[in-house]
Protein backbone atom coordinates (compact mmCIF):
# COMPACT_ATOMS: atom_id res chain seq x y z
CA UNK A 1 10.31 -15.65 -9.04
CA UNK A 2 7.49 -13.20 -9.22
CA UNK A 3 6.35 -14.53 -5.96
CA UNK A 4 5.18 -11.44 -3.53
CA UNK A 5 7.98 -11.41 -0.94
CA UNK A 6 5.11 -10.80 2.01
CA UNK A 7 4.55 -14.15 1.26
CA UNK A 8 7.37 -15.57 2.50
CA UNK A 9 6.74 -15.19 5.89
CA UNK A 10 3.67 -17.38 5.73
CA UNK A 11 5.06 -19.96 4.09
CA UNK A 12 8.32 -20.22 6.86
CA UNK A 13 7.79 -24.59 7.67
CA UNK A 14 7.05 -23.55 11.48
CA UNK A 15 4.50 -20.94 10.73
CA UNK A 16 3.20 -23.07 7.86
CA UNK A 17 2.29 -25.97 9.73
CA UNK A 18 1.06 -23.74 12.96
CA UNK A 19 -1.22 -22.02 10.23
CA UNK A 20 -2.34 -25.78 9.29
CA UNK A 21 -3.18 -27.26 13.18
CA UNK A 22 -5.17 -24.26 13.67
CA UNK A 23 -7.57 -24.41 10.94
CA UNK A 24 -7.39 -28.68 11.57
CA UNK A 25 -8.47 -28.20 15.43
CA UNK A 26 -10.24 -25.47 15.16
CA UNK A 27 -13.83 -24.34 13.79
CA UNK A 28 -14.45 -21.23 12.05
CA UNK A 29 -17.21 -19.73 10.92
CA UNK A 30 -15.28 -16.88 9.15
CA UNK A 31 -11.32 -15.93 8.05
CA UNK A 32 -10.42 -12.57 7.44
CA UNK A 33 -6.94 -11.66 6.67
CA UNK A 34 -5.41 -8.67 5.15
CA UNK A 35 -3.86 -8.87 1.13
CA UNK A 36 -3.95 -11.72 -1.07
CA UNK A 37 -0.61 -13.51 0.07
CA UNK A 38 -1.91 -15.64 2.74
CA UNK A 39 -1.09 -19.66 3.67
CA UNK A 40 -2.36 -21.28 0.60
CA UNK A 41 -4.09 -23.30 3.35
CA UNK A 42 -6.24 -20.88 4.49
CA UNK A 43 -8.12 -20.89 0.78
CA UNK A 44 -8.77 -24.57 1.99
CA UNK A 45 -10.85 -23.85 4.72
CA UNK A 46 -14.38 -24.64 4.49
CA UNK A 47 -15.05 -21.33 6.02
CA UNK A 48 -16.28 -18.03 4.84
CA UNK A 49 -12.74 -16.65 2.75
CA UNK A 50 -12.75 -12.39 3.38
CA UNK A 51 -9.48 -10.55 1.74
CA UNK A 52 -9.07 -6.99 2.50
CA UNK A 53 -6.89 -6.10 -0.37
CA UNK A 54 -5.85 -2.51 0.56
CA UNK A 55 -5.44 -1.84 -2.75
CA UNK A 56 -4.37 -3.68 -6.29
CA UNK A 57 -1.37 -5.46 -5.29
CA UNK A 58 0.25 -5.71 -8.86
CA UNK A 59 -0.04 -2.19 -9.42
CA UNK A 60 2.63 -1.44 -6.68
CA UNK A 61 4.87 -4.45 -7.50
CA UNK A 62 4.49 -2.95 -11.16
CA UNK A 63 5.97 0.20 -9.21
CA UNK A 64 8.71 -1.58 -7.49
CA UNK A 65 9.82 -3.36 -11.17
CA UNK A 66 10.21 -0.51 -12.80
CA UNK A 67 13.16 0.75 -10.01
CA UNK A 68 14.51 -2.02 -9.88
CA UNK A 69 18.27 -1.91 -10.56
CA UNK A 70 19.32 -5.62 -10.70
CA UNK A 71 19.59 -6.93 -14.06
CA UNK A 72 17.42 -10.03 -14.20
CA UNK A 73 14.40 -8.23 -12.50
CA UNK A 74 14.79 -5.68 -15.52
CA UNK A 75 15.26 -8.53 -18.22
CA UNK A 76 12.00 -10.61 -16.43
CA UNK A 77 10.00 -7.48 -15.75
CA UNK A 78 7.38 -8.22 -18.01
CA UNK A 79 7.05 -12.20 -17.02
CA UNK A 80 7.79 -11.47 -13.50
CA UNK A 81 4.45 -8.45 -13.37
CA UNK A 82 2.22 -11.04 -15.32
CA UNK A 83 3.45 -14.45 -12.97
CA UNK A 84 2.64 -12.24 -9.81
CA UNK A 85 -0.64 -10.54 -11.06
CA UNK A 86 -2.05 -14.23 -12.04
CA UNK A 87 -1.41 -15.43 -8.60
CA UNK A 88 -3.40 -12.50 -7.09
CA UNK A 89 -6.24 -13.07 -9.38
CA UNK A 90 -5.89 -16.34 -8.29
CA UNK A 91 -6.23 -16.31 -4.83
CA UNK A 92 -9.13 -13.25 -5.16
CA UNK A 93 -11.00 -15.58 -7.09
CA UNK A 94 -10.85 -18.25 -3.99
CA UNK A 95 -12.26 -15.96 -1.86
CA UNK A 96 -16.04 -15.70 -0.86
CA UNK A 97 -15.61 -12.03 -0.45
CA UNK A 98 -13.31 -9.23 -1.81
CA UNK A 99 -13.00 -5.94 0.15
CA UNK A 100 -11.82 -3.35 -1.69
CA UNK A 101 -10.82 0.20 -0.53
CA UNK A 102 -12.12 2.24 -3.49
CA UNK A 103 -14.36 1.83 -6.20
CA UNK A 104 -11.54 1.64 -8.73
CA UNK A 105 -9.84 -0.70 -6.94
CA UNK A 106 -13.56 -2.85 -6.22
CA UNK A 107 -14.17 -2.74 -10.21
CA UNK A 108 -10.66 -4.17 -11.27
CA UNK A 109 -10.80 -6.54 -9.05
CA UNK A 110 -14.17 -7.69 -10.76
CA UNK A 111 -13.37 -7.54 -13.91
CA UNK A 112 -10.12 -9.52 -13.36
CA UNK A 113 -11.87 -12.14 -11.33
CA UNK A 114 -14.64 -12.63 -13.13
CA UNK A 115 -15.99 -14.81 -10.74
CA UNK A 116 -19.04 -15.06 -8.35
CA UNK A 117 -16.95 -13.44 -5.41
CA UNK A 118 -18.68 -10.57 -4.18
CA UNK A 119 -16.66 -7.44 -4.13
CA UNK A 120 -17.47 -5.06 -1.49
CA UNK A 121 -16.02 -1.06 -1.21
CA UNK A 122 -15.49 -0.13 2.48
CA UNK A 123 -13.02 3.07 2.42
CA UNK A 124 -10.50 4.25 5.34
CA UNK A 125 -12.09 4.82 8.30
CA UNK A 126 -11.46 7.79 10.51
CA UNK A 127 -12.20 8.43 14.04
CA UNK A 128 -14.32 12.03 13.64
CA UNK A 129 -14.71 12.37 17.01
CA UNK A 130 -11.09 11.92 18.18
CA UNK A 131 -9.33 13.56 15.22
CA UNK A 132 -11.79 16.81 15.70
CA UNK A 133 -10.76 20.92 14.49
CA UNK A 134 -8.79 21.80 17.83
CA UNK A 135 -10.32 25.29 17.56
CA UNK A 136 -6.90 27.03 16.79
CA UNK A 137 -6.67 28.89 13.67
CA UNK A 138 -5.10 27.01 11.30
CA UNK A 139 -1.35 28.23 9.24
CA UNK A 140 -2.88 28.56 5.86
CA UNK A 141 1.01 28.81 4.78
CA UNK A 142 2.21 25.52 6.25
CA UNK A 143 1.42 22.46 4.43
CA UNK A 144 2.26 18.67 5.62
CA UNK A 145 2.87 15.56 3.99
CA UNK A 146 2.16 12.56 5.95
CA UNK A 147 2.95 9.44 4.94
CA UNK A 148 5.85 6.45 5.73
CA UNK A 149 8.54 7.68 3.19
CA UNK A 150 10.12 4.29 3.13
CA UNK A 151 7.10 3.10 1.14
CA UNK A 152 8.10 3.76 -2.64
CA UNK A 153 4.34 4.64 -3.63
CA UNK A 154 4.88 7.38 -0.90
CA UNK A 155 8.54 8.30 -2.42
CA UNK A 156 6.08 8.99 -5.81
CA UNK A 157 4.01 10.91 -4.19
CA UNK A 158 6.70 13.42 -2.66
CA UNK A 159 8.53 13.64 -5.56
CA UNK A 160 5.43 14.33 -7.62
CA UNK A 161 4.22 17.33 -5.06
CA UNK A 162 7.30 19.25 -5.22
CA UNK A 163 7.87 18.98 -8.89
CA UNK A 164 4.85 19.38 -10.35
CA UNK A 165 2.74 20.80 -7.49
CA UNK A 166 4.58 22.71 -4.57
CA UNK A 167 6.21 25.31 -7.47
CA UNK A 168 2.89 26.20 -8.57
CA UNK A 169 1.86 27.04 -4.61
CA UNK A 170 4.99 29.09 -4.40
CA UNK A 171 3.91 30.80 -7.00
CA UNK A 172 0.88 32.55 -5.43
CA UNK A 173 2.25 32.05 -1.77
CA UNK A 174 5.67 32.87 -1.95
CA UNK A 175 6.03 32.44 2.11
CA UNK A 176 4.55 28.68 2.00
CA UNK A 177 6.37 26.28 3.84
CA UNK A 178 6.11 22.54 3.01
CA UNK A 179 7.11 19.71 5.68
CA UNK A 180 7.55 16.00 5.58
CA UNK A 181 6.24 13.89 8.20
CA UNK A 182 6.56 10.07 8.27
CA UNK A 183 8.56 7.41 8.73
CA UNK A 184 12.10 6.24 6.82
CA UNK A 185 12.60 9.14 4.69
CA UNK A 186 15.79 7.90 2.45
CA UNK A 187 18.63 10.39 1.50
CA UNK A 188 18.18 10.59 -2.24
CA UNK A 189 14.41 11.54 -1.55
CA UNK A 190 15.67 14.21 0.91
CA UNK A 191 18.38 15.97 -1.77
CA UNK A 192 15.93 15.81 -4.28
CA UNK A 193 12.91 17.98 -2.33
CA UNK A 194 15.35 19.95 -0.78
CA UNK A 195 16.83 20.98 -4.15
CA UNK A 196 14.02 20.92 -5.95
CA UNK A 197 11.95 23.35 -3.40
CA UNK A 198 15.22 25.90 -3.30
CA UNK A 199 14.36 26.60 0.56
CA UNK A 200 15.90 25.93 3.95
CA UNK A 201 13.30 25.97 5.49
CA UNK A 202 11.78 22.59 4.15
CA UNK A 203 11.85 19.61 7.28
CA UNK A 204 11.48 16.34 7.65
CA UNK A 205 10.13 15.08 10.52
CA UNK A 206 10.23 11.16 11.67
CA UNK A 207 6.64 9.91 12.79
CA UNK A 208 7.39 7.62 15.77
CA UNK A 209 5.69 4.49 16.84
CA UNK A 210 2.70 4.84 18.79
């Protein structure tokens, strides 16, 4: 349908129409909610609209179309990446303010808007204080990935380090030693760094919840 299936959820009849009495009972002076595929009846309120897009939302389902395996998804692709990138632009455009993780990201979304939102850049934050040097010497051999390995953008990533990165490492540090940590690493992506790295010694380690 080209619809973004995180959408769904919001538009579930129960959820829908608890989505509705709130904004009818209740005043607000500002909504802020994360991505584009929101309620459509939150663009209705008369208060100040604030996206935090992440990041360009068509650019990963562009990802996920191009693995897709079922037929009709490959015959639509094209259709499917335009229908879902107009209703982003769409709904960006109803909001009173666009924050945007990166410049790249702020500047696409203006030029694909072009509309009087105001796009603002505010990166990742990181707590400093709490995720401070521990004074240990670091391992200058042992490299991590960290990332949820479920995520496809993340599969990219991996795939991408030990193909066209990690060799060239190994090169000049024979003894390096690469590990995996995050979430929902699937089996092909396993075999295929494992292989691909020619060591034993490669891990994967499952990030927990915390």
């Amino acid at each position: 349908t080209g619809e973004c299936a995180d959408r769904f959820y919001t538009m579930v009849p129960r959820v829908r129409r608890a989505i509705r009495r709130e904004l009818a009972t209740q005043r607000y002076d500002i909504v802020f909610y994360s991505y584009w595929f929101c309620s459509p009846w939150v663009y209705r309120s008369a208060a100040l609209k604030v996206i935090d897009a992440n990041d360009v939302q068509w650019e990963r389902h562009a990802k996920a179309l191009e693995r897709t395996r079922h037929p009709i998804e490959r015959l639509l692709r094209p259709w499917l990446l335009r229908r879902y990138r107009h209703h982003e632009v769409q709904a960006l455009r109803q909001a009173d303010i666009v924050v945007a993780a990166t410049v790249r990201d702020r500047d696409i979304f203006a030029a694909a808007t072009a509309s009087p939102t105001r796009h603002l850049v505010v990166p990742t934050g990181l707590d400093t204080e709490h995720f401070a040097p521990s004074g240990l010497s670091p391992d200058l051999r042992q490299v991590a990935f960290y990332g949820a390995l479920g995520n496809p953008m993340n599969q990219d990533a991996a795939v991408y380090l030990v193909h066209a990165i990690w060799p060239r490492i190994l090169e000049r540090v024979p003894e390096a030693r690469l590990t995996f940590v995050g979430s929902g690493p699937p089996p092909e992506l396993q075999r295929r760094v494992i292989k691909a790295n020619h060591q034993e010694a490669e891990a994967f380690v499952k990030a927990g919840k915390y």
